[in-house]
Protein backbone atom coordinates (compact mmCIF):
# COMPACT_ATOMS: atom_id res chain seq x y z
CA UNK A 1 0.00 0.00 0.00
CA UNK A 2 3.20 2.72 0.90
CA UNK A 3 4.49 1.49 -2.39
CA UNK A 4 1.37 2.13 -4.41
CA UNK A 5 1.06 5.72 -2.63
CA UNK A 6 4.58 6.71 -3.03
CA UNK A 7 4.27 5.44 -7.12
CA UNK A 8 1.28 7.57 -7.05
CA UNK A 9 2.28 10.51 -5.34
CA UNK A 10 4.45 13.88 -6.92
CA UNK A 11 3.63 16.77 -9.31
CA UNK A 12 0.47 17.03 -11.20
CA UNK A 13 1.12 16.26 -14.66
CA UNK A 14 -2.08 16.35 -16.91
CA UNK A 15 -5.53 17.25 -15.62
CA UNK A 16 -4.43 17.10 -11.97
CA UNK A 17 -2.92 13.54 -12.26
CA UNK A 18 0.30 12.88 -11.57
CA UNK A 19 2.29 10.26 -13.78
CA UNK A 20 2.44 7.50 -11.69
CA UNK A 21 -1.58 7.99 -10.61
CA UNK A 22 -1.88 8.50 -14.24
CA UNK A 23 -0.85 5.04 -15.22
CA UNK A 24 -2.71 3.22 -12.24
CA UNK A 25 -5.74 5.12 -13.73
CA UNK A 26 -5.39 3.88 -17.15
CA UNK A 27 -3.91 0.38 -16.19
CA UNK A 28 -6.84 -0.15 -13.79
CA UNK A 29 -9.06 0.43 -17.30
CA UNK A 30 -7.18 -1.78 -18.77
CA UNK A 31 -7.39 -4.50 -16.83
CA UNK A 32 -11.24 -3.61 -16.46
CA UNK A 33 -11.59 -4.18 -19.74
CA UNK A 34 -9.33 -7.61 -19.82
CA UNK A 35 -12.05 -9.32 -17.02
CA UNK A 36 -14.69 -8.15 -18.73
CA UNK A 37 -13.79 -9.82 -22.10
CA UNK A 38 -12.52 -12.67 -20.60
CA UNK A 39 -15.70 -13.62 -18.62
CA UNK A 40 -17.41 -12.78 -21.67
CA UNK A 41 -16.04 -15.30 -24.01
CA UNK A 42 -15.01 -17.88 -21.22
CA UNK A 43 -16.46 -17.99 -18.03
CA UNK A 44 -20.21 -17.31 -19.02
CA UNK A 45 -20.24 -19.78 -21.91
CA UNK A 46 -18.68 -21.97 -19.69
CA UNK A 47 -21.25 -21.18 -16.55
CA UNK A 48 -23.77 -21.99 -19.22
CA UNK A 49 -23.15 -25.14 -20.75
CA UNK A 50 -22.79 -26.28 -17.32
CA UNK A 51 -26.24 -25.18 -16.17
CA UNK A 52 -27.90 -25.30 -19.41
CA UNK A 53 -30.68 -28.43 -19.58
CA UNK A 54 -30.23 -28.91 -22.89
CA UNK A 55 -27.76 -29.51 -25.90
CA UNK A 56 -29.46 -27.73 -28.67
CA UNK A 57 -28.44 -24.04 -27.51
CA UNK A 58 -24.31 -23.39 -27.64
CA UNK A 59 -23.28 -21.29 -24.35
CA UNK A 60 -20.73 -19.73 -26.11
CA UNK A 61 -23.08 -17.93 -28.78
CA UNK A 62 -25.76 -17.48 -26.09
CA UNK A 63 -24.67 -15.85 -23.02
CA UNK A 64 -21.73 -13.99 -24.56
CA UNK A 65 -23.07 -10.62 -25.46
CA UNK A 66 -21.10 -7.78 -25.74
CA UNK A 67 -23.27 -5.85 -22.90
CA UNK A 68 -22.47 -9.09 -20.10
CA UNK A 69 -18.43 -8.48 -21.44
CA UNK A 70 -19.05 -4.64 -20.56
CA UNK A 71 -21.22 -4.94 -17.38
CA UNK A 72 -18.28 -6.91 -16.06
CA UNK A 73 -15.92 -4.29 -16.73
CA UNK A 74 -17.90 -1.26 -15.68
CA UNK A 75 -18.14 -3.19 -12.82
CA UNK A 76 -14.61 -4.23 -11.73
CA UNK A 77 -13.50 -0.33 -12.82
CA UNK A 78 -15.86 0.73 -10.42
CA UNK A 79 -15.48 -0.97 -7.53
CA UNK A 80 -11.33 -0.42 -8.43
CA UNK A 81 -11.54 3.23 -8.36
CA UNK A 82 -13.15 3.14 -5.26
CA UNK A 83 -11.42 1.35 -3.22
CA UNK A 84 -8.15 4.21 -4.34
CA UNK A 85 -10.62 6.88 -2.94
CA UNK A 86 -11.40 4.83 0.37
CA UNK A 87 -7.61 3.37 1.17
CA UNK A 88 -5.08 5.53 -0.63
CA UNK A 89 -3.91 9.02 -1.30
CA UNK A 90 -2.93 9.62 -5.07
CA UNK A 91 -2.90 12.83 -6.89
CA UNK A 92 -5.61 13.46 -8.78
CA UNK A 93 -8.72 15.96 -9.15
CA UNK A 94 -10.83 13.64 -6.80
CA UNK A 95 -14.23 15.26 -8.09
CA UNK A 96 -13.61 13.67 -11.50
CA UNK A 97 -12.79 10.62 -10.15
CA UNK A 98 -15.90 9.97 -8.53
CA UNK A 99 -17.95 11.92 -11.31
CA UNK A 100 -16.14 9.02 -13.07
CA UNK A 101 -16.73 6.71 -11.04
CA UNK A 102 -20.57 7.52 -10.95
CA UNK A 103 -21.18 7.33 -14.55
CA UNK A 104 -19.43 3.83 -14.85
CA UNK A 105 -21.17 2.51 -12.28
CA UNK A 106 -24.64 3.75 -13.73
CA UNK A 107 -23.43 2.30 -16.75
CA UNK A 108 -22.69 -1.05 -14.84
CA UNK A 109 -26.96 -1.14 -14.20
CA UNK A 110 -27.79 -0.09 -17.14
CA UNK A 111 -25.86 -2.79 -19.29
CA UNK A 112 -26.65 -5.11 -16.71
CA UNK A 113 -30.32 -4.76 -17.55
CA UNK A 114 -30.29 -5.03 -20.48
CA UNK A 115 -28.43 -8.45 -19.97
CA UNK A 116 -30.97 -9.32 -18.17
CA UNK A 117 -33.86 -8.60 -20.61
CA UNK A 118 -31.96 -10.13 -23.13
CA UNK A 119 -31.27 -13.50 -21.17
CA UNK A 120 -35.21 -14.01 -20.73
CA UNK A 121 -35.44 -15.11 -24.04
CA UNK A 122 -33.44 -18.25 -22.96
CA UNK A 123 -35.11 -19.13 -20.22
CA UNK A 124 -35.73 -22.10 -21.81
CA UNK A 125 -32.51 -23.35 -22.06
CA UNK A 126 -32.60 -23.98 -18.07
CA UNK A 127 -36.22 -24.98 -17.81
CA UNK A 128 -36.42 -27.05 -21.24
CA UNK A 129 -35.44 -30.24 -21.23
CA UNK A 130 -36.08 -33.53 -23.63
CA UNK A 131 -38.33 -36.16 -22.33
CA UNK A 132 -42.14 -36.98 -21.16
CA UNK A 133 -43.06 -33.71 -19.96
CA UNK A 134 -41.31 -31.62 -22.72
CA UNK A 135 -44.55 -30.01 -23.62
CA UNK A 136 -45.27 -28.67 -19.93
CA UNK A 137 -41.90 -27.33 -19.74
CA UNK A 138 -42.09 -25.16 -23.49
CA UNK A 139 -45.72 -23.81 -21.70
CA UNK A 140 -44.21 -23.12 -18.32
CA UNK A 141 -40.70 -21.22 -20.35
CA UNK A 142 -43.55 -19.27 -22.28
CA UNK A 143 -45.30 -17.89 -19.61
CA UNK A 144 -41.80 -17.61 -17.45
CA UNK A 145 -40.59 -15.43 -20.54
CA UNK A 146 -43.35 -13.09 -20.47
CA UNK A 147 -43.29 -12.47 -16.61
CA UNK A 148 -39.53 -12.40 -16.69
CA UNK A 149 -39.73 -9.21 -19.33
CA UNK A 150 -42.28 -7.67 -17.08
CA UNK A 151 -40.16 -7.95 -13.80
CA UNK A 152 -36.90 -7.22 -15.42
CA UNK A 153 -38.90 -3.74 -17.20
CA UNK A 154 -40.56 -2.52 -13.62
CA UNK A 155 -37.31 -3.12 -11.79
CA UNK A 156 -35.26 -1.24 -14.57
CA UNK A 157 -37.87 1.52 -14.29
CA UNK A 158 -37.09 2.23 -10.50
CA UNK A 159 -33.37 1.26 -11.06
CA UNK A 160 -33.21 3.84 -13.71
CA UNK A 161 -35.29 6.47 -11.62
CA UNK A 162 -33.22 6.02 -8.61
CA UNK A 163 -29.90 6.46 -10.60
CA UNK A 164 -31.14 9.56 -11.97
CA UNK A 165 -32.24 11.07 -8.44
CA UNK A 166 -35.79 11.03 -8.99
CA UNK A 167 -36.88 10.11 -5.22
CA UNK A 168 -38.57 6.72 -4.85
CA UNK A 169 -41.07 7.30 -1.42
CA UNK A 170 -43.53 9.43 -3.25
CA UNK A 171 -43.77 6.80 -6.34
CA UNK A 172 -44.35 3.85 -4.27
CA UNK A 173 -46.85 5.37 -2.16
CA UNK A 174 -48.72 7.06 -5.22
CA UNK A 175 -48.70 3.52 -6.93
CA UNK A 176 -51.04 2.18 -3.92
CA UNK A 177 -53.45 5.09 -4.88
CA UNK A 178 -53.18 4.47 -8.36
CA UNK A 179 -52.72 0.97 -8.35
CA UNK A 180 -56.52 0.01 -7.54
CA UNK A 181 -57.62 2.63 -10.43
CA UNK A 182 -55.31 1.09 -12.62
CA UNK A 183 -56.48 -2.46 -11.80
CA UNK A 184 -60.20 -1.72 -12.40
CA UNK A 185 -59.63 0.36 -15.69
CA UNK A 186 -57.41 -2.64 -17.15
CA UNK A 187 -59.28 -5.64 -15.16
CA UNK A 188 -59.69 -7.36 -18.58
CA UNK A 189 -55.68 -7.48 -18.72
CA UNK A 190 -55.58 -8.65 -14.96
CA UNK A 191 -57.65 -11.14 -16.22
CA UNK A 192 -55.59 -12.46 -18.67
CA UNK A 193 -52.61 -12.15 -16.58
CA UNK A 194 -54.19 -14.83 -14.01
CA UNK A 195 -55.70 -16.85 -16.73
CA UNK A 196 -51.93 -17.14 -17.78
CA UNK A 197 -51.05 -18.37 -14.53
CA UNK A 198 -54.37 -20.64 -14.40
CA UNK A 199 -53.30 -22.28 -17.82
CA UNK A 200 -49.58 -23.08 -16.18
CA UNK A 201 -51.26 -24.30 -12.75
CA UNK A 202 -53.62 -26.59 -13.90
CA UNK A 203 -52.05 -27.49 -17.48
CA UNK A 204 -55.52 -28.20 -19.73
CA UNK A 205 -53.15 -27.94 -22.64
CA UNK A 206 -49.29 -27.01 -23.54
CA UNK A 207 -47.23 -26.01 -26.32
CA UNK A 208 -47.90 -28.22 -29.19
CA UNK A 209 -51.21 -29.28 -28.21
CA UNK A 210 -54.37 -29.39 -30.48
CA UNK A 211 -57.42 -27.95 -29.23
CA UNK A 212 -60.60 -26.51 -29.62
CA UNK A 213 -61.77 -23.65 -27.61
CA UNK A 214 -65.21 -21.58 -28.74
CA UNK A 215 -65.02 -22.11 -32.27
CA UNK A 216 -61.39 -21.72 -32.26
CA UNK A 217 -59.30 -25.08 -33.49
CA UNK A 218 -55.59 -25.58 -33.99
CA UNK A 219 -52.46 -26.07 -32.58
CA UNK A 220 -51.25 -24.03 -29.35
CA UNK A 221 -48.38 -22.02 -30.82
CA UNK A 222 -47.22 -19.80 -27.53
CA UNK A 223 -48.72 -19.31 -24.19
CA UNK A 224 -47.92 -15.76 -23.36
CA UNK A 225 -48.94 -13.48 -20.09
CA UNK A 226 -52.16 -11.78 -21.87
CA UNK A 227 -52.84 -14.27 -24.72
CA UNK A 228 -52.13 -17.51 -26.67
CA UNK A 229 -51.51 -17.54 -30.16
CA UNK A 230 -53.46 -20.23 -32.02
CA UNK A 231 -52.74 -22.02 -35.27
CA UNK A 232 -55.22 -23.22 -37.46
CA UNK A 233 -55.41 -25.90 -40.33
CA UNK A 234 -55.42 -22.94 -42.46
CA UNK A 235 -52.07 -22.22 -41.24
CA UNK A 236 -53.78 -18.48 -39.93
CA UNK A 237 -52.98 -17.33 -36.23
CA UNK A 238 -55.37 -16.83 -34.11
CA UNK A 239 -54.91 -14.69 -30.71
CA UNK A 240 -56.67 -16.05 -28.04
CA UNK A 241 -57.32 -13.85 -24.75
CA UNK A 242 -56.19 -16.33 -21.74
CA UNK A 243 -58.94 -14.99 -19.71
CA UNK A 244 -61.58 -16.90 -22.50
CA UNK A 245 -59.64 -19.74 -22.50
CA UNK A 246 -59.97 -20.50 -18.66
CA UNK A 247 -63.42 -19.63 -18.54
CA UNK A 248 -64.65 -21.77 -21.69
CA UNK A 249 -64.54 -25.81 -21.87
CA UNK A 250 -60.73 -26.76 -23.84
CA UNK A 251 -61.21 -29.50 -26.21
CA UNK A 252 -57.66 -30.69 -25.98
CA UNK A 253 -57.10 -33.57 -28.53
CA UNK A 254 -53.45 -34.11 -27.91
CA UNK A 255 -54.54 -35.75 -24.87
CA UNK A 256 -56.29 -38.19 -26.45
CA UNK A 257 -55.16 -42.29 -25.31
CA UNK A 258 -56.71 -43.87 -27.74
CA UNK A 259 -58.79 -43.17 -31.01
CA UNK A 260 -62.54 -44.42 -32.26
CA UNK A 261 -63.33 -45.92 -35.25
CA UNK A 262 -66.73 -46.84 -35.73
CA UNK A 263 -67.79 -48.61 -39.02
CA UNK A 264 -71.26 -49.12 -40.32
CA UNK A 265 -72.18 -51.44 -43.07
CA UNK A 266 -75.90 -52.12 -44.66
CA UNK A 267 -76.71 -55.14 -46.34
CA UNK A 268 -79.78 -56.37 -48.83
CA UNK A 269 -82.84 -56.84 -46.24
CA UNK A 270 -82.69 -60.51 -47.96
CA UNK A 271 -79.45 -61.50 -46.09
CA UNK A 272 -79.11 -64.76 -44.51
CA UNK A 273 -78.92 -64.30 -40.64
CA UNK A 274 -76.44 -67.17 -40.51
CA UNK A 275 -74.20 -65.17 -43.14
CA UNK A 276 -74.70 -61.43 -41.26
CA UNK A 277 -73.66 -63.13 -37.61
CA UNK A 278 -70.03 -64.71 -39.20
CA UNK A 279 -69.78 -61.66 -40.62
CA UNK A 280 -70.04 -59.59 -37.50
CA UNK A 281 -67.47 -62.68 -35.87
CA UNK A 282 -64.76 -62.77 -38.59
CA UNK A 283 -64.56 -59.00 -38.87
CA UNK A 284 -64.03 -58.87 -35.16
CA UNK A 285 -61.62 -61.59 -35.00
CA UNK A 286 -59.60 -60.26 -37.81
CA UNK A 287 -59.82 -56.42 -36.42
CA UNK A 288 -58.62 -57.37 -32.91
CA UNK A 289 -55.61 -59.20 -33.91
CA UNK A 290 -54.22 -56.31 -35.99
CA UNK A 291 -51.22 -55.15 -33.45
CA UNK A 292 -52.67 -51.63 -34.45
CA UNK A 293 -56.10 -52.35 -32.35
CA UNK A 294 -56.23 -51.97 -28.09
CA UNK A 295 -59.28 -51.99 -25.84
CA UNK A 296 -60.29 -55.72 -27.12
CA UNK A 297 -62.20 -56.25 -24.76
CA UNK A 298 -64.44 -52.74 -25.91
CA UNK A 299 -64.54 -53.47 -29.70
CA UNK A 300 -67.21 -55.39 -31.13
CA UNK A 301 -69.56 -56.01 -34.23
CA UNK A 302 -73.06 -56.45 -34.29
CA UNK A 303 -76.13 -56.43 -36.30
CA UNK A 304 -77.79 -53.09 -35.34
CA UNK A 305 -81.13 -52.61 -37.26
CA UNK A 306 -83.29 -53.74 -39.35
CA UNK A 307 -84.92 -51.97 -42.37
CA UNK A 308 -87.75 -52.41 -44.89
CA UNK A 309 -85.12 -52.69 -46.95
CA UNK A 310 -81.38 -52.92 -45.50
CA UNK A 311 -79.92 -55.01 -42.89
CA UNK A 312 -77.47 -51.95 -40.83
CA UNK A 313 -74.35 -53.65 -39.17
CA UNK A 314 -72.15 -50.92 -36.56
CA UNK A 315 -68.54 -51.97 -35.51
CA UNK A 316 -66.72 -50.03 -32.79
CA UNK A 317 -63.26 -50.18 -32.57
CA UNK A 318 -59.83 -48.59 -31.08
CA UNK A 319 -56.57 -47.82 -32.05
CA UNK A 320 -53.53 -46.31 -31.19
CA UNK A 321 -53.67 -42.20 -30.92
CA UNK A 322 -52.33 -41.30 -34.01
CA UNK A 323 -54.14 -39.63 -36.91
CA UNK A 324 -52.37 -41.78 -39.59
CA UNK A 325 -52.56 -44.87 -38.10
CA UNK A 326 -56.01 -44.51 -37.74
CA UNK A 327 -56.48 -43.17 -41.10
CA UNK A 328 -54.78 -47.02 -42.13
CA UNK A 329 -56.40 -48.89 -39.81
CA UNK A 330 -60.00 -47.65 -41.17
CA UNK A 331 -59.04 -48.15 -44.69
CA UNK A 332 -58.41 -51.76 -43.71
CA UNK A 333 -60.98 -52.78 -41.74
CA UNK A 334 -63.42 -51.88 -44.56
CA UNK A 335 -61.41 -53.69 -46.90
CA UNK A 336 -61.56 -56.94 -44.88
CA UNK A 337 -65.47 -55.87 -44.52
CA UNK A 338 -65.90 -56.23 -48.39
CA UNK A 339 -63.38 -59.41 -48.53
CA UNK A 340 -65.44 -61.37 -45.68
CA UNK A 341 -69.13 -60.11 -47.35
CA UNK A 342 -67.92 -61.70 -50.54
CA UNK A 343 -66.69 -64.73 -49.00
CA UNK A 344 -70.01 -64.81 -47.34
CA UNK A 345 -71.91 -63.98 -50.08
CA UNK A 346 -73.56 -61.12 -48.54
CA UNK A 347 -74.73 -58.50 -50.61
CA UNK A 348 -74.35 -54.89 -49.70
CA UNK A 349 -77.41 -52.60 -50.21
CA UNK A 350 -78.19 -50.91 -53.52
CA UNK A 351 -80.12 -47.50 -52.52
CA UNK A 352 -80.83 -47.09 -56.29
CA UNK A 353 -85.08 -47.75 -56.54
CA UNK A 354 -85.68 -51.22 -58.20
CA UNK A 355 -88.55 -52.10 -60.49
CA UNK A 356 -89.69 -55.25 -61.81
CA UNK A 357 -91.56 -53.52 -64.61
């Protein structure tokens, strides 16, 4: 410490700085700027590939942004220059220091906001993972993005107005007078806010999922804090308040175990009962043994109705929960229907009127 004072000590050279106080000031900036860069291209990618949940986002192109490399800096120069004013005596103009001082430091909150706002967006990357629940954990990043922005925006707001001197008491204590008019005057954006939360509690759908919600159908694009965007066959968007979507039934498809396939055939009223009930057996057997099929013991064929003039047989059947598997499964069982009718000589009902004239 006498070493450092004596170096700094002697006659003012350039703007009140003497040369040895001179170079600590510019080597302290210099070495400032050395942390910052390298915990911004090796620590922090480091620190995130460590933490990260998943493989698909690279640490070092993620949380390396110039503003982290900076904040770092600003911050080490800072707390640097202080500790000169507090434990030693160098020659200097000690108003610019700390005027100095002051402005890096502000600078230190302001870039480190904006790190902060900017990190949000990869939320994900600690709360996304592969695996069972991968669609819960998209939904709950989605709606832990949009609060994050909010929080990170408030707090920068006070941050920023504290910095600047603008005194805090008489905000905080006009925001409880205002806060209740505020609340009524945008209750339908409270609303949504808590339907938000609602949809993340209780989890009636997720990212991904296909639903149907008053009128609306399509696939649940992002969950946000006010709404949820929508995606319909038509490949359109549609936005979705959260508020309707918590107070209206959710037709959630995606959730689906199984899926129902129910065939109907109608014979000539003429058919042999014999014929119609090894119909009804064979199609059954053959159905149920297709590794496609589950719920055996739930499917079934029978003879439904009779008609004046057709014979209707219903089957009811169940597959596995995919859309193209049961597309293929249909397909066949109807072609086995028309195999095992002609086996069986059954005749399948003409609705075309028939004369003997």
């Amino acid at each position: 410490m006498e070493i450092l004072n004596d170096f700094m000590s002697g006659e003012e050279l350039l703007l009140g700085f003497s040369s040895g106080t001179l170079i600590v000031f510019l080597a302290t900036a210099l070495i400032s700027i050395s942390i910052g860069m390298f915990a911004s291209k090796l620590v922090f990618p480091i620190v995130m590939n460590l933490f990260s949940k998943t493989d698909r986002i690279d640490g070092g192109t993620l949380i390396a942004p110039n503003s982290l490399g900076w904040m770092i800096g600003a911050y080490a120069y800072s707390e640097s220059m202080n500790y000169i004013l507090l434990n030693l005596d160098p020659v200097w103009d000690t108003s610019l220091i700390e005027t100095i001082v002051t402005y890096v430091y502000a600078g230190f909150v302001i870039l480190m906001l904006i790190a902060a706002y900017r990190l949000v967006d990869y939320l994900d990357a600690f709360i996304v993972v592969e695996g069972e629940d991968m669609a819960s954990r998209r939904s709950l990043a989605s709606v832990a993005e949009s609060v994050g922005r909010v929080i990170v925006v408030v707090l920068g707001a006070f941050v920023l107005a504290g910095l600047a001197g603008v005194p805090l008491a008489p905000i905080i204590t006009g925001l409880g007078i205002t806060g209740l008019a505020l609340a009524l005057a945008a209750k339908d954006s409270v609303a949504n806010i808590f339907g938000a939360i609602s949809i993340l509690i209780d989890q009636p759908f997720n990212i991904g999922d296909w639903i149907i919600v008053k009128g609306v159908e399509g696939e649940v694009v992002n969950i946000g804090l006010r709404t949820t965007l929508v995606r319909t066959s038509a490949d359109t968007m549609v936005t979705v308040p959260n508020a309707r979507l918590v107070n209206s039934p959710v037709e959630n498809f995606s959730k689906r175990r199984f899926r129902r396939i129910k065939p109907k055939f109608a014979f000539e009223e003429d058919s042999a009962p014999v014929a119609l009930r090894q119909f009804c057996d064979r199609l059954l057997t053959s159905s149920n043994e297709d590794a496609r099929t589950m719920k055996e013991g739930d499917s079934w064929v029978k003879i439904q109705s009779f008609g004046t003039a057709i014979v209707t047989v219903g089957g009811n059947f169940y597959c596995i929960s995919s859309g193209s598997i049961q597309r293929e499964l249909t397909e066949d069982i109807l072609i086995m229907a028309r195999e095992i009718a002609a086996e069986l000589e059954l005749k399948f009902h003409e609705p075309r009127v028939r004369s003997n004239l």
